[in-house]
PDB file of N, CA and C in Angstrom:
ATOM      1  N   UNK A   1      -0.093  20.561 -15.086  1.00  0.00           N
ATOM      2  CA  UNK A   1      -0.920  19.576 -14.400  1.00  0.00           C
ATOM      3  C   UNK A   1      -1.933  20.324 -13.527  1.00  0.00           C
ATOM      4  N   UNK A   2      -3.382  19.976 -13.293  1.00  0.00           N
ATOM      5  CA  UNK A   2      -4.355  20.723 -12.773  1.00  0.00           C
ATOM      6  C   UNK A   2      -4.519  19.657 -12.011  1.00  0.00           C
ATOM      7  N   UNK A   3      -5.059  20.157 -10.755  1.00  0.00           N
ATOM      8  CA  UNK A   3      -5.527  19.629  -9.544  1.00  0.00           C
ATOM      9  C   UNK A   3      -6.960  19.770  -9.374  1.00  0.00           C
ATOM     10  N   UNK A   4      -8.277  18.651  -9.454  1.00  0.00           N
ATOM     11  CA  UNK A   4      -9.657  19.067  -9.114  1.00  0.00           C
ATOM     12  C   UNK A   4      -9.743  19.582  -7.321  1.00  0.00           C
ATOM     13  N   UNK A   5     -10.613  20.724  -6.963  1.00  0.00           N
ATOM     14  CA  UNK A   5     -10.566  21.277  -5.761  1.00  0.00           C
ATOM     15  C   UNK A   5     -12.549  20.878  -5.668  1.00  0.00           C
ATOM     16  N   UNK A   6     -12.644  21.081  -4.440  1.00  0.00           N
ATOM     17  CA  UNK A   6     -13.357  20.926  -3.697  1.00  0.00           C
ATOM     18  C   UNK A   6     -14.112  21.806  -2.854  1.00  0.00           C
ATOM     19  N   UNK A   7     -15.043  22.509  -3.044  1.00  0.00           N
ATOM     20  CA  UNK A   7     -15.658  23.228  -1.532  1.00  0.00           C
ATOM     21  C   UNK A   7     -15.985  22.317  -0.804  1.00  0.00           C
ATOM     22  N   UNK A   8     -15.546  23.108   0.296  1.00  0.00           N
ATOM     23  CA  UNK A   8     -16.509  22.508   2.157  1.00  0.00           C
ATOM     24  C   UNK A   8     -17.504  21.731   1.754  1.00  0.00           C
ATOM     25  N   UNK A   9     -18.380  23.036   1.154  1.00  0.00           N
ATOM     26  CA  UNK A   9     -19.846  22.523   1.795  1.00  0.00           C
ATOM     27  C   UNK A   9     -20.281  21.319   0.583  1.00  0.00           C
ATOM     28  N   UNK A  10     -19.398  21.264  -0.814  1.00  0.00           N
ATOM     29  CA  UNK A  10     -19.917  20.246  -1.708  1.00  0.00           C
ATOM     30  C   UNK A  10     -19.424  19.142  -1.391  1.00  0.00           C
ATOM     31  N   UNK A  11     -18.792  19.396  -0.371  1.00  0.00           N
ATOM     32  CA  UNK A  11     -17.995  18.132  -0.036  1.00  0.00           C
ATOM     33  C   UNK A  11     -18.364  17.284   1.076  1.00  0.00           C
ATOM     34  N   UNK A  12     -18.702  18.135   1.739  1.00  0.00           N
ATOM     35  CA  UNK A  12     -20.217  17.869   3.121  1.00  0.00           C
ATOM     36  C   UNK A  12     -20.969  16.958   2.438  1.00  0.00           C
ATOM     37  N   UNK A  13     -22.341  17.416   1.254  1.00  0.00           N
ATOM     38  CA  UNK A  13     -22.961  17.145   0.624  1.00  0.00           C
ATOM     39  C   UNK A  13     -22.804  15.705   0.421  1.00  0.00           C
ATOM     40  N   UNK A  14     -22.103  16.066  -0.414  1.00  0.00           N
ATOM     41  CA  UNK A  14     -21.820  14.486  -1.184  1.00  0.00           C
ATOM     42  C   UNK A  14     -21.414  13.812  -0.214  1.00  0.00           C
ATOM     43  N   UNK A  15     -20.378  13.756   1.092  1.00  0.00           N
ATOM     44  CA  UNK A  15     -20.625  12.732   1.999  1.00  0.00           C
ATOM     45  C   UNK A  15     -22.138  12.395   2.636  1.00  0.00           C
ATOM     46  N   UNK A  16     -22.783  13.409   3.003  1.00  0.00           N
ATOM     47  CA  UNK A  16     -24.133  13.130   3.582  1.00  0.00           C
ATOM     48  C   UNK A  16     -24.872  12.552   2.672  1.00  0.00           C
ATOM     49  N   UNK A  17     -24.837  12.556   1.338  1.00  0.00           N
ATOM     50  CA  UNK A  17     -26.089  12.086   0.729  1.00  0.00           C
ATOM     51  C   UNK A  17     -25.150  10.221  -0.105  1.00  0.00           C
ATOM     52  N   UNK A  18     -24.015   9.998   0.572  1.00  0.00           N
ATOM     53  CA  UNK A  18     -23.491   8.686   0.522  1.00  0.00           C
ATOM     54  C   UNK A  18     -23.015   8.403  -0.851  1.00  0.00           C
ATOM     55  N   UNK A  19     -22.588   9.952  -1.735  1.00  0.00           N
ATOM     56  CA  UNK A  19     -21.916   9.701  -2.946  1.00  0.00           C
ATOM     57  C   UNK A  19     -20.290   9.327  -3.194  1.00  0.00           C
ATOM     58  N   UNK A  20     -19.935   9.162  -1.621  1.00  0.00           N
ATOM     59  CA  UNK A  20     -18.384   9.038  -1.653  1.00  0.00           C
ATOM     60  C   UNK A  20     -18.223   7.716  -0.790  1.00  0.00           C
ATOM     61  N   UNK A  21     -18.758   6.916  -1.156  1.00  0.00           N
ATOM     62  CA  UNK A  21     -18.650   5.378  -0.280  1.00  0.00           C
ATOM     63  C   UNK A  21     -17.685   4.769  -1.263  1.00  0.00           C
ATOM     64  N   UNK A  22     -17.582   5.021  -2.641  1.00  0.00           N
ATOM     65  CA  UNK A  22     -16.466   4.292  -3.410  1.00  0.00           C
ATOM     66  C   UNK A  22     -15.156   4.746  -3.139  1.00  0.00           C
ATOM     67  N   UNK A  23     -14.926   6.157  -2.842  1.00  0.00           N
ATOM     68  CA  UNK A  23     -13.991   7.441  -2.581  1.00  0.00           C
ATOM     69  C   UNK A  23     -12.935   6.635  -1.477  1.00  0.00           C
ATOM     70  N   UNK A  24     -11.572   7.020  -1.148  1.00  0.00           N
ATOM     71  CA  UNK A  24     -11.092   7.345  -0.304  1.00  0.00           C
ATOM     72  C   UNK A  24     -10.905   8.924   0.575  1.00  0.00           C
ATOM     73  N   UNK A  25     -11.089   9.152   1.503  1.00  0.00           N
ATOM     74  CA  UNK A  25     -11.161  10.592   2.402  1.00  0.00           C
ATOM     75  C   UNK A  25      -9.825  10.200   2.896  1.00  0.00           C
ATOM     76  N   UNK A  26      -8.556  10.778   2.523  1.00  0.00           N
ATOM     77  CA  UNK A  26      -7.012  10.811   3.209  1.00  0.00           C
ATOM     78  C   UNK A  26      -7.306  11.912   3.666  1.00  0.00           C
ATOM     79  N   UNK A  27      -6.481  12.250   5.252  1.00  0.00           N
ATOM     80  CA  UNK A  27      -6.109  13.229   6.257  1.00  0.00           C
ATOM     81  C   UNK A  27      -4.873  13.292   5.695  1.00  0.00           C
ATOM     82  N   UNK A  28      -3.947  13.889   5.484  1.00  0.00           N
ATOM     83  CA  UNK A  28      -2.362  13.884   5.797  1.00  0.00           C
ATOM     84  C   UNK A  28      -1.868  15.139   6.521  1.00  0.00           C
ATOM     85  N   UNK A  29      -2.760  15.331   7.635  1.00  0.00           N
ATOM     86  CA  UNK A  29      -2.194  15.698   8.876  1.00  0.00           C
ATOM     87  C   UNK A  29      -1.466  15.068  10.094  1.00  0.00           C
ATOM     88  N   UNK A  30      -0.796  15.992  10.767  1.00  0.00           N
ATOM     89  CA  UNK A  30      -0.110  15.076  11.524  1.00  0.00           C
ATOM     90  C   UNK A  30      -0.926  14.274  12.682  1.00  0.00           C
ATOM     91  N   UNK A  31      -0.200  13.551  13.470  1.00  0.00           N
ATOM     92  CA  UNK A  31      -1.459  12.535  14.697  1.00  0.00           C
ATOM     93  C   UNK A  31      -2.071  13.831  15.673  1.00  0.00           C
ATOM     94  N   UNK A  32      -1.469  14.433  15.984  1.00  0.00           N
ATOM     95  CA  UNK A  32      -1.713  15.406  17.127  1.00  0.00           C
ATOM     96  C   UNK A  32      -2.951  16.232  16.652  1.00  0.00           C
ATOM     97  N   UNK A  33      -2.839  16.395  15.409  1.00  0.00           N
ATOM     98  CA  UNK A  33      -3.675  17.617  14.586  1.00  0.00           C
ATOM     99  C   UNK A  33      -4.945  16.199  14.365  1.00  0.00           C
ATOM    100  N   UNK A  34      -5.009  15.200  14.517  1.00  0.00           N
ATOM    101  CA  UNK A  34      -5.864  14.487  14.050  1.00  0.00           C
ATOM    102  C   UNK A  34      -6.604  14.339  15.311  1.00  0.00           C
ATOM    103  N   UNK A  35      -6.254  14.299  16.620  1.00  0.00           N
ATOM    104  CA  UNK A  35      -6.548  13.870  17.832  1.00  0.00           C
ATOM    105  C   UNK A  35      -7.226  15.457  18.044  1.00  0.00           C
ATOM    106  N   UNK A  36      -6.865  16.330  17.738  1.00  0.00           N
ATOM    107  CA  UNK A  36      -7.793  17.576  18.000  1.00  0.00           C
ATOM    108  C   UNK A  36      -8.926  17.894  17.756  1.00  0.00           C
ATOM    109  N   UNK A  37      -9.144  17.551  16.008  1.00  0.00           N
ATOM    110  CA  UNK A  37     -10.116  17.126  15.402  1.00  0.00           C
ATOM    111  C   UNK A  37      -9.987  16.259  14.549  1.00  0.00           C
ATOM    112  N   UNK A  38     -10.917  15.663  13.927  1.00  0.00           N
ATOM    113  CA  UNK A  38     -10.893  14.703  12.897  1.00  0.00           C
ATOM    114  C   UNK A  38     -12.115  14.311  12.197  1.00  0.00           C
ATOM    115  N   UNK A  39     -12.350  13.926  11.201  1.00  0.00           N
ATOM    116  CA  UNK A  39     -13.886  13.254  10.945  1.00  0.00           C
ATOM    117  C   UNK A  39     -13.617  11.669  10.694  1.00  0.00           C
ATOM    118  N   UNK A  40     -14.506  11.081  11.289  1.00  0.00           N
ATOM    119  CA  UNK A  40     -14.418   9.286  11.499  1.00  0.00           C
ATOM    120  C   UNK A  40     -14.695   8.872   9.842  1.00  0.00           C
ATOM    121  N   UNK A  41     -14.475   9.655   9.083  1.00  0.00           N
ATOM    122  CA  UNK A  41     -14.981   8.885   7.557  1.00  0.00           C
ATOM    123  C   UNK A  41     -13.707   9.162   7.142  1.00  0.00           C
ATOM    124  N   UNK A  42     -12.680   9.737   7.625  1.00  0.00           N
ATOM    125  CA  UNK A  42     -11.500  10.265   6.826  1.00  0.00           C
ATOM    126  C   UNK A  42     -10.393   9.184   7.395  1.00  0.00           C
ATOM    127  N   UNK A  43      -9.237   8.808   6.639  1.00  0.00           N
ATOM    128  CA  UNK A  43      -8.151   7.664   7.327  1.00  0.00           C
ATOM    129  C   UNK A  43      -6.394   8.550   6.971  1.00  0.00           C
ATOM    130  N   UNK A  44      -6.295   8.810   8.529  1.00  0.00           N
ATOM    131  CA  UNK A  44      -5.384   9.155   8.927  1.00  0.00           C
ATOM    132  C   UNK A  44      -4.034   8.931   7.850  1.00  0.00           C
ATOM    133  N   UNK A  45      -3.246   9.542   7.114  1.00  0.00           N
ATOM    134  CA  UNK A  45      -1.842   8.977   6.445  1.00  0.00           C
ATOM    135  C   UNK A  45      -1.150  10.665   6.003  1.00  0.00           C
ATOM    136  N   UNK A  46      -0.551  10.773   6.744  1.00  0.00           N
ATOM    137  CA  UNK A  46       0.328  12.097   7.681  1.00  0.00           C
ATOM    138  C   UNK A  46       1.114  11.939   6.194  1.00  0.00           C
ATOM    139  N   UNK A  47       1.463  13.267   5.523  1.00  0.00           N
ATOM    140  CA  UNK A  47       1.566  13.828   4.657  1.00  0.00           C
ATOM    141  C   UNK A  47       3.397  12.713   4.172  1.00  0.00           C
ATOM    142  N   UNK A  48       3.968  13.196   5.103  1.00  0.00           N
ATOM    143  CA  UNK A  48       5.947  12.878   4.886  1.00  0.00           C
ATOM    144  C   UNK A  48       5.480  11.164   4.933  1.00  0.00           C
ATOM    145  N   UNK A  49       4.168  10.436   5.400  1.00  0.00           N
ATOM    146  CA  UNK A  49       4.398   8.956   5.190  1.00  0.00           C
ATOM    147  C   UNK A  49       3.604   8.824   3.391  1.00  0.00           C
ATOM    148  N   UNK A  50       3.304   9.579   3.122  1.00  0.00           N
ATOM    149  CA  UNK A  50       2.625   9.038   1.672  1.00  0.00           C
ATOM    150  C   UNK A  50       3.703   8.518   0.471  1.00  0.00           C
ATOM    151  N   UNK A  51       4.942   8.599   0.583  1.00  0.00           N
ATOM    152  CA  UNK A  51       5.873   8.409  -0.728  1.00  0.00           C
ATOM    153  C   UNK A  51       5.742   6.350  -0.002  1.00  0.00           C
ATOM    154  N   UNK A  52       5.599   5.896   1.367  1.00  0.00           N
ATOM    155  CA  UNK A  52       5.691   5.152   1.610  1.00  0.00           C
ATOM    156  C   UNK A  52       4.655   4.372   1.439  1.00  0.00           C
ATOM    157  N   UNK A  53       3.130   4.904   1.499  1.00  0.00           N
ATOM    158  CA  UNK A  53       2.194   4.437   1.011  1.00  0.00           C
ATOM    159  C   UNK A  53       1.419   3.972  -0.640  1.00  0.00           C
ATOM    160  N   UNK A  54       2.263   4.192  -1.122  1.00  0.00           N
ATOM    161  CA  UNK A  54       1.597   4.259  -2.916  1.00  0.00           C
ATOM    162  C   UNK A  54       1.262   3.500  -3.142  1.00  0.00           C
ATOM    163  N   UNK A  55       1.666   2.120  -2.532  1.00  0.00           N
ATOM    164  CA  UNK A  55       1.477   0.653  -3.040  1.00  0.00           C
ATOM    165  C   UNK A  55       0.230   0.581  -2.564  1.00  0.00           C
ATOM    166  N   UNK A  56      -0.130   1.094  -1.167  1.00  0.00           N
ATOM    167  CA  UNK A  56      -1.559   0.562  -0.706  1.00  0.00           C
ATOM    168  C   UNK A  56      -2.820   1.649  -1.080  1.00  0.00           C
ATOM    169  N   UNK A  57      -2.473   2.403  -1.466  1.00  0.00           N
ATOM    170  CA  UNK A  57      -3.447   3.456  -2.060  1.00  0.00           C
ATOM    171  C   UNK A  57      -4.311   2.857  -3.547  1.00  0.00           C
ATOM    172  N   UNK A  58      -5.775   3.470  -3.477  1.00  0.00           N
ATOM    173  CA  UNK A  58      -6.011   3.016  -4.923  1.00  0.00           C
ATOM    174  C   UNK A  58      -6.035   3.573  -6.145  1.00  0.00           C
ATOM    175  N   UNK A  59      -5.946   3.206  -7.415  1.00  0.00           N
ATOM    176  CA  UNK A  59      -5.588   4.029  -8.332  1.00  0.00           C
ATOM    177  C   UNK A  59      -6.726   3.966  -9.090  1.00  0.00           C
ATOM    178  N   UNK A  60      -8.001   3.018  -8.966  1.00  0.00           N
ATOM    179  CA  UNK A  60      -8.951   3.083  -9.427  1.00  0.00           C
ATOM    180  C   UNK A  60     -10.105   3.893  -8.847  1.00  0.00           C
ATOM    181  N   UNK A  61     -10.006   4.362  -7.899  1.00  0.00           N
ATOM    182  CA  UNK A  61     -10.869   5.173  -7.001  1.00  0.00           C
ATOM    183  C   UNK A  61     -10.803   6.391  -6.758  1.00  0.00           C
ATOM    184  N   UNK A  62     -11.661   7.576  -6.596  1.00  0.00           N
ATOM    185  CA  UNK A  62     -11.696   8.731  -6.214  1.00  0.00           C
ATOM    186  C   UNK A  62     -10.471   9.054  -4.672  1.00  0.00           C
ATOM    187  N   UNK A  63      -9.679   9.939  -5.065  1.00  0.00           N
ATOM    188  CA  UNK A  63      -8.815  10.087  -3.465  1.00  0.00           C
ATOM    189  C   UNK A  63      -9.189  11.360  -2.917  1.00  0.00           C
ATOM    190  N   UNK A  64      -9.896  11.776  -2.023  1.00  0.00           N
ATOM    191  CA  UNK A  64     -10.218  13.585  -1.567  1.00  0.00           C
ATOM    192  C   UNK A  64      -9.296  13.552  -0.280  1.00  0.00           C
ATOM    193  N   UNK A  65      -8.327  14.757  -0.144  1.00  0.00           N
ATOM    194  CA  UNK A  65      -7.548  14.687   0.093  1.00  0.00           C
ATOM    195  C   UNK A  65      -7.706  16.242   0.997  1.00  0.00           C
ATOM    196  N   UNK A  66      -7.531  16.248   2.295  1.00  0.00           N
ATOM    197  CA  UNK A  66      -7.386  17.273   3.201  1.00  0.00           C
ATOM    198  C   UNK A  66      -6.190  17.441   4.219  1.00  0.00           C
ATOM    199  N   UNK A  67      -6.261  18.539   4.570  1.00  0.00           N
ATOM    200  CA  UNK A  67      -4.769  18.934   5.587  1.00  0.00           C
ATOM    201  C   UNK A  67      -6.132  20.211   6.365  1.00  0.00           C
ATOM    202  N   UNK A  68      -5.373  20.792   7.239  1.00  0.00           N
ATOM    203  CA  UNK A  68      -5.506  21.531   7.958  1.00  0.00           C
ATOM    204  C   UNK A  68      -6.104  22.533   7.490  1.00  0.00           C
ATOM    205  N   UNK A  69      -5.421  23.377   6.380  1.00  0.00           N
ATOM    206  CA  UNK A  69      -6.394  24.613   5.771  1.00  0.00           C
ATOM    207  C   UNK A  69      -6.431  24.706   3.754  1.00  0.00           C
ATOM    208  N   UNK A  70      -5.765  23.500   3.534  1.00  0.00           N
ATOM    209  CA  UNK A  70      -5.774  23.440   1.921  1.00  0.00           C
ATOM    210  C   UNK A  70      -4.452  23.383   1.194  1.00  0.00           C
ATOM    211  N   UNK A  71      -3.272  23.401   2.013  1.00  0.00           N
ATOM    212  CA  UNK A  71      -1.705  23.786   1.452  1.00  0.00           C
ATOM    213  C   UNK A  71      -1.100  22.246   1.150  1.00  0.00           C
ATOM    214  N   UNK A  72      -0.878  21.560   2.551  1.00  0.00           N
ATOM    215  CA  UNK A  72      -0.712  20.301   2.415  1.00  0.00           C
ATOM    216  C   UNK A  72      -1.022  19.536   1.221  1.00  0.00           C
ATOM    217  N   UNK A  73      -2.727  19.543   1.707  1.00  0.00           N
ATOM    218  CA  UNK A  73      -3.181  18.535   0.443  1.00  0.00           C
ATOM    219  C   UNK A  73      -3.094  18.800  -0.790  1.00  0.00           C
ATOM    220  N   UNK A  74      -3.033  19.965  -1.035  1.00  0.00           N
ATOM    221  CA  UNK A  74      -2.203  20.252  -2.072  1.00  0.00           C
ATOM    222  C   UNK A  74      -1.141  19.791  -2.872  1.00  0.00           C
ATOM    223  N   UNK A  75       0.047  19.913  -2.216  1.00  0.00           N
ATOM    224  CA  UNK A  75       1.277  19.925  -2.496  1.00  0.00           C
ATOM    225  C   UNK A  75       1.278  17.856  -2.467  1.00  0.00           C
ATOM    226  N   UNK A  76       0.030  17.226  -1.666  1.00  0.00           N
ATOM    227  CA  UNK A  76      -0.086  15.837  -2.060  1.00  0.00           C
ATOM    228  C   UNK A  76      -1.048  15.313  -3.190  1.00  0.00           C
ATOM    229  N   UNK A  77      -1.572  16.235  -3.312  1.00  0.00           N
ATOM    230  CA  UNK A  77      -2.274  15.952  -4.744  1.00  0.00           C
ATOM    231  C   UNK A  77      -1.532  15.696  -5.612  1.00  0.00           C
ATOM    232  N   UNK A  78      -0.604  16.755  -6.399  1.00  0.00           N
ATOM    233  CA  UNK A  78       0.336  17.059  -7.035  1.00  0.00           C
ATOM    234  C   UNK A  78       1.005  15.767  -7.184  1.00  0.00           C
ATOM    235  N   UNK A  79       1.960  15.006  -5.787  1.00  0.00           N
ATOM    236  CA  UNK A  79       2.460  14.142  -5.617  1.00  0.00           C
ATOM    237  C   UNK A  79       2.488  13.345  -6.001  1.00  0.00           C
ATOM    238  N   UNK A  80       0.969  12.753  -5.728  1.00  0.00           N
ATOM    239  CA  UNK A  80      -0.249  11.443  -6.167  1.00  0.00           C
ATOM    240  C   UNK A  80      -0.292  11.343  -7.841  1.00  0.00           C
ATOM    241  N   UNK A  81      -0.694  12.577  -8.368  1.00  0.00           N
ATOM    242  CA  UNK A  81      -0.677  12.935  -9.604  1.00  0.00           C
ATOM    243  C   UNK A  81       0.089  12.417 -10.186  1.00  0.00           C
ATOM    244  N   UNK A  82       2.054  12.853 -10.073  1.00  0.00           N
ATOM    245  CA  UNK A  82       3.027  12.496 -10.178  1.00  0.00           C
ATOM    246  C   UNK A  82       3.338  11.137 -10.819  1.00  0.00           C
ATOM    247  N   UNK A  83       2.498  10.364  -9.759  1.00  0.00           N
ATOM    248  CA  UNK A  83       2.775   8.658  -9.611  1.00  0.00           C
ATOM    249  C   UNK A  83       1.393   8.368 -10.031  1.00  0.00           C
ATOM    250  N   UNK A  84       0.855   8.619 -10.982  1.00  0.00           N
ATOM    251  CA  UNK A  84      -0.182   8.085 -11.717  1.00  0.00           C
ATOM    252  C   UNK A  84      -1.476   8.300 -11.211  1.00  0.00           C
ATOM    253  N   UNK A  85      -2.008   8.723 -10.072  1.00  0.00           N
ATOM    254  CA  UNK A  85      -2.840   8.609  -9.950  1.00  0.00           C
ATOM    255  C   UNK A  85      -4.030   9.750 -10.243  1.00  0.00           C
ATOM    256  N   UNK A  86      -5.019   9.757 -11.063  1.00  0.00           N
ATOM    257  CA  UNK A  86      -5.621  10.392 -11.669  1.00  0.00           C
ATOM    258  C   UNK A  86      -7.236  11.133 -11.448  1.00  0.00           C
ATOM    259  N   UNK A  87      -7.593  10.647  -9.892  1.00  0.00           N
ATOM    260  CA  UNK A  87      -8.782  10.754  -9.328  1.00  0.00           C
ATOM    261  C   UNK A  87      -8.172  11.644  -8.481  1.00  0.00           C
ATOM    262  N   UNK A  88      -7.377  12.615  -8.615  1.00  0.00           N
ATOM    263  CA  UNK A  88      -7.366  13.068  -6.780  1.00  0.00           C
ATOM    264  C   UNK A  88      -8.261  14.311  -6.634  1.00  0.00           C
ATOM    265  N   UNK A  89      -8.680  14.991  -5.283  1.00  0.00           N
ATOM    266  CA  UNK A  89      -9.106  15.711  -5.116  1.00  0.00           C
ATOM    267  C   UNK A  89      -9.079  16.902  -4.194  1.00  0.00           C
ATOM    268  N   UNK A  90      -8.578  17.955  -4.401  1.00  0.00           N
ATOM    269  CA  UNK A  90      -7.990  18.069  -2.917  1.00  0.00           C
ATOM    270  C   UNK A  90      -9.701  18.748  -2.212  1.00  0.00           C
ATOM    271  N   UNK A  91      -9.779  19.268  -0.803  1.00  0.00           N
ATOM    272  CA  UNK A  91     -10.413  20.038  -0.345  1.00  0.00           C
ATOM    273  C   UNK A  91     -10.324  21.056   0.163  1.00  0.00           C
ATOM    274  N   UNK A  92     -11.008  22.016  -0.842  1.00  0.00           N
ATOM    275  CA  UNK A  92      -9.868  23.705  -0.224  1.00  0.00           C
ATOM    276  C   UNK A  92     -10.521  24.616   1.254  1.00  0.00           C
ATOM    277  N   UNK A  93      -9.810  25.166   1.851  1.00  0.00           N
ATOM    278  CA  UNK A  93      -9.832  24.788   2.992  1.00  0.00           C
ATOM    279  C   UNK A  93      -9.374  23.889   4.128  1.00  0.00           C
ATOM    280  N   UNK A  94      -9.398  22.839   3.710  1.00  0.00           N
ATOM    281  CA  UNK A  94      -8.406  22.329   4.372  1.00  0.00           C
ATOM    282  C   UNK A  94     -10.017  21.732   5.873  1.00  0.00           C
ATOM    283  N   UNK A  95      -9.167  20.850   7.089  1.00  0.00           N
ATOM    284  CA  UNK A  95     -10.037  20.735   8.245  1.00  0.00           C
ATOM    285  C   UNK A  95     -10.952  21.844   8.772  1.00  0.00           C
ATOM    286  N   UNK A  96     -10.190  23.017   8.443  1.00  0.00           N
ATOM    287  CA  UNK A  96     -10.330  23.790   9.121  1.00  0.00           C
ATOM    288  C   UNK A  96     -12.161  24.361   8.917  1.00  0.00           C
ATOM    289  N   UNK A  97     -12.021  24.577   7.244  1.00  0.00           N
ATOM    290  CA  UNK A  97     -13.520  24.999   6.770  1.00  0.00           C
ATOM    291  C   UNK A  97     -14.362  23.545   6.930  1.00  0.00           C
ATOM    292  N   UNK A  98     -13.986  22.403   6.936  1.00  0.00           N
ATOM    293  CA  UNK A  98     -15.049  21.929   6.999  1.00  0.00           C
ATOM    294  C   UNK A  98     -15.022  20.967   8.133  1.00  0.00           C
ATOM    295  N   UNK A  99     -14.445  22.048   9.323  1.00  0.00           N
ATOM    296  CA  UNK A  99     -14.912  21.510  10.866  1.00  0.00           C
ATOM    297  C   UNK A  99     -16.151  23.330  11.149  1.00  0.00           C
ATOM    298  N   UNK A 100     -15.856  23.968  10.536  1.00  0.00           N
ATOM    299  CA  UNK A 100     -16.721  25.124  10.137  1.00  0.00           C
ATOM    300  C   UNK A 100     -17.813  24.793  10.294  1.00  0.00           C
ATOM    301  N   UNK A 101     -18.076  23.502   8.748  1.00  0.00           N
ATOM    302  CA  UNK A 101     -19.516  23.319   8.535  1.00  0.00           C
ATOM    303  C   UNK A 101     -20.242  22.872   9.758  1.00  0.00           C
ATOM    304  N   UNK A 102     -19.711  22.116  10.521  1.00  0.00           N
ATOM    305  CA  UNK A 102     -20.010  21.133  11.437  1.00  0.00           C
ATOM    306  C   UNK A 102     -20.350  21.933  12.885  1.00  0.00           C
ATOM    307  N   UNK A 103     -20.126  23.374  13.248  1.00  0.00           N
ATOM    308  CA  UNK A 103     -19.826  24.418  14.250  1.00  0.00           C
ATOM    309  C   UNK A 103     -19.108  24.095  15.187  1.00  0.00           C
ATOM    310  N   UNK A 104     -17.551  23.869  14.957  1.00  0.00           N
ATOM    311  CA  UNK A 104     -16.803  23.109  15.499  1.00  0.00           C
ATOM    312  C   UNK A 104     -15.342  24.385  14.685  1.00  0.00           C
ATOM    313  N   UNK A 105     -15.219  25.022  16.034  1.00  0.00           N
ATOM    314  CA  UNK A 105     -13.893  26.296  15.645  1.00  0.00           C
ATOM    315  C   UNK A 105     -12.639  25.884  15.673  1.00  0.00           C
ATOM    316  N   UNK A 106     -11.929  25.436  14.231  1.00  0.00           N
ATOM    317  CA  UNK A 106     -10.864  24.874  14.266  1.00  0.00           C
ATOM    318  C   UNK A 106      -9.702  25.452  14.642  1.00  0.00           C
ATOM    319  N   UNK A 107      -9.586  26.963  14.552  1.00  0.00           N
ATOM    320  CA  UNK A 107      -8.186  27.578  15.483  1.00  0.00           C
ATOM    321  C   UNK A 107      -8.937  28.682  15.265  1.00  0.00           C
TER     322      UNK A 107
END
């Protein structure tokens, strides 16, 4: 099973130029790590709650999927995958590179 990945900065892109308005942007970081940083286009759902979420997730839509530095979302891609869902995306790097883009030093 292959996972589509993501750079930072194509991923920047395509939010700025409004190609991901159909998309979901999942965080599945934890609250604390979200309250540090975060981007207001992304919706919070902390990695250990996603087996609980499947029902409300969409399966017709793009999912781009970030954690902290690229491991997480990972290992939830995979997950997602698992249970049918066939759009996912992760973003490699993770918050970290693409609080980068933004000049915003994530640790």
């Amino acid at each position: 099973m292959t996972i589509d990945n993501i750079e930072p900065a194509d991923f920047m892109e395509k939010l700025e130029r409004g190609e991901l308005r159909e998309s979901l942007f999942i965080d599945v970081r934890e609250p604390s790590e979200w309250e540090y940083y975060h981007m207001e286009e992304a919706e919070l759902i902390p990695m250990n709650t996603i087996p609980d979420k499947l029902d409300e997730l969409p399966k017709d839509r793009p999912l781009y999927v970030v954690c902290a530095h690229g491991v997480r979302s990972m290992h939830v891609c995979y997950y997602l995958k698992q249970h049918g869902f066939e759009q996912v995306v992760n973003i490699e790097g993770g918050m970290a590179a693409l609080a980068q883009l933004t000049g915003f030093q994530y640790d």
